[in-house]
Protein backbone atom coordinates (compact mmCIF):
# COMPACT_ATOMS: atom_id res chain seq x y z
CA UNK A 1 128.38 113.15 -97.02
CA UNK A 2 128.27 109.65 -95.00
CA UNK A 3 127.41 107.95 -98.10
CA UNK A 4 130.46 108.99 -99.67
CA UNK A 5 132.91 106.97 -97.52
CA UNK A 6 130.50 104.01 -97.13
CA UNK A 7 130.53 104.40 -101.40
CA UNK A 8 134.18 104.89 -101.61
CA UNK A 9 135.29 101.72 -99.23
CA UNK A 10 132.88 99.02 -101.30
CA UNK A 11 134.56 99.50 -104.05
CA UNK A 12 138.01 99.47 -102.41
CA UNK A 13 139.39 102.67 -103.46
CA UNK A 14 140.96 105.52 -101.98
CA UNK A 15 140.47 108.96 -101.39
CA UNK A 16 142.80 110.48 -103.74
CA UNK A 17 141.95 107.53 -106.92
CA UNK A 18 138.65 109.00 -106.69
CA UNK A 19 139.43 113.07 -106.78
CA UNK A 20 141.91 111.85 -109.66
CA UNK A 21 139.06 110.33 -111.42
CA UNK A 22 136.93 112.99 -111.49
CA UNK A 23 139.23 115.62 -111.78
CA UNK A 24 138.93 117.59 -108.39
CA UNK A 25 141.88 117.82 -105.72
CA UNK A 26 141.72 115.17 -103.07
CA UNK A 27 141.83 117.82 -100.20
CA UNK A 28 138.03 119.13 -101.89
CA UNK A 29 137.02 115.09 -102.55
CA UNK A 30 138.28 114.95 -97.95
CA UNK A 31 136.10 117.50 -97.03
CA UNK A 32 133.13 116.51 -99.19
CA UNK A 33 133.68 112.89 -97.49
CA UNK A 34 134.23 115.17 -93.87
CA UNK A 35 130.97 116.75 -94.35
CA UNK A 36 132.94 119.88 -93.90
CA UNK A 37 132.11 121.02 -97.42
CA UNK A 38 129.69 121.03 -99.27
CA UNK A 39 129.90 119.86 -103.34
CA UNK A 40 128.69 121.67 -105.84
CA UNK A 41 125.81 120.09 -108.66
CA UNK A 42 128.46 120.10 -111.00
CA UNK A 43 130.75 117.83 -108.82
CA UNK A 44 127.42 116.01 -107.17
CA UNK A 45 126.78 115.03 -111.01
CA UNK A 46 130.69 113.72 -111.51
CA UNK A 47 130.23 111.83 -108.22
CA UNK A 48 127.01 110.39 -108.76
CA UNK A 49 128.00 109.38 -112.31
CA UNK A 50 131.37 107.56 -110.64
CA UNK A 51 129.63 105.85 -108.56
CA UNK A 52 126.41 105.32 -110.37
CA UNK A 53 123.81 106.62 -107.90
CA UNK A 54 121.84 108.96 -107.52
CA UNK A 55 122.65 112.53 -106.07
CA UNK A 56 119.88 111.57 -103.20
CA UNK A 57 121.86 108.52 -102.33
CA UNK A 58 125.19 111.17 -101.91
CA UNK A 59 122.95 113.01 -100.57
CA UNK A 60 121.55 110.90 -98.06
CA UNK A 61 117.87 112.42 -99.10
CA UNK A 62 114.98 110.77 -97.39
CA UNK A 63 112.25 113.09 -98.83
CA UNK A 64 111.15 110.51 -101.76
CA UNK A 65 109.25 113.75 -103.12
CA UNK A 66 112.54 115.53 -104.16
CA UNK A 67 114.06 113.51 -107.03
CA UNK A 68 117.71 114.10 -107.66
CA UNK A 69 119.22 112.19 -110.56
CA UNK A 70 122.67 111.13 -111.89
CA UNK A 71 124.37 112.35 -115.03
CA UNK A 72 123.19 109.20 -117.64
CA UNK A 73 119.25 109.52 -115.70
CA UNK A 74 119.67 113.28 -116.90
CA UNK A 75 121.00 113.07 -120.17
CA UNK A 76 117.84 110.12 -120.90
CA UNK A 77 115.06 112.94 -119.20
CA UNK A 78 116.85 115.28 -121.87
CA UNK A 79 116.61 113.33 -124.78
CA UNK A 80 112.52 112.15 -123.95
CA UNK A 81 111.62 116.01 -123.54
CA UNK A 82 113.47 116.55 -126.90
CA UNK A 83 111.85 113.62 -128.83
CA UNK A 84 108.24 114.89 -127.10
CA UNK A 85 108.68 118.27 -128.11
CA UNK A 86 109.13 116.67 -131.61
CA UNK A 87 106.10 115.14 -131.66
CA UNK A 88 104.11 117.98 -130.30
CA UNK A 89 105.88 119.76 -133.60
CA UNK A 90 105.40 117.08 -135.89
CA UNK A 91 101.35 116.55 -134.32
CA UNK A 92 100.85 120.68 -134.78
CA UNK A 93 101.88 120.85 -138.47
CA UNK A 94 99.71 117.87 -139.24
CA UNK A 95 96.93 119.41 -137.69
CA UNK A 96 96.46 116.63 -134.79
């Protein structure tokens, strides 16, 4: 993933502080930066969180009609769907 190194040298940091940070080996963090491997969501959502983009920007994605997000975007689509299924609750015992 190109946008991995170009991420990783703004903010001045290494290879290995950002494995340690979130929590993978720095030979996996390498090859992810390589291109010759491939993360997996899990890790996509740890990076994307660290460096507060979203998984299209690791990704590189140019298709604007797939729509990847980070960790905090996900937890906030969570908590709407929760809160609307609420209200659809709340509307169908009131009889709206």
């Amino acid at each position: 993933m190109k946008a991995l190194k170009e991420l990783r040298v703004a903010k001045n940091l290494t290879q290995e502080q950002i494995a340690k940070s979130i929590g993978i080996p720095t030979r996996n963090y390498c090859n992810y930066e390589n291109g010759t491997r491939e993360a997996d969501y899990d890790t996509l959502l740890k990076l994307s969180s660290f460096f507060d983009v979203s998984i299209n920007q690791l990704l590189g994605e140019k298709n604007e009609d797939i729509i990847l997000v980070n960790k905090k975007e996900f937890e906030s689509l969570e908590l709407i769907k929760g809160l609307a299924k609420v209200i659809d609750e709340i509307e169908k015992k009131n009889g709206l």
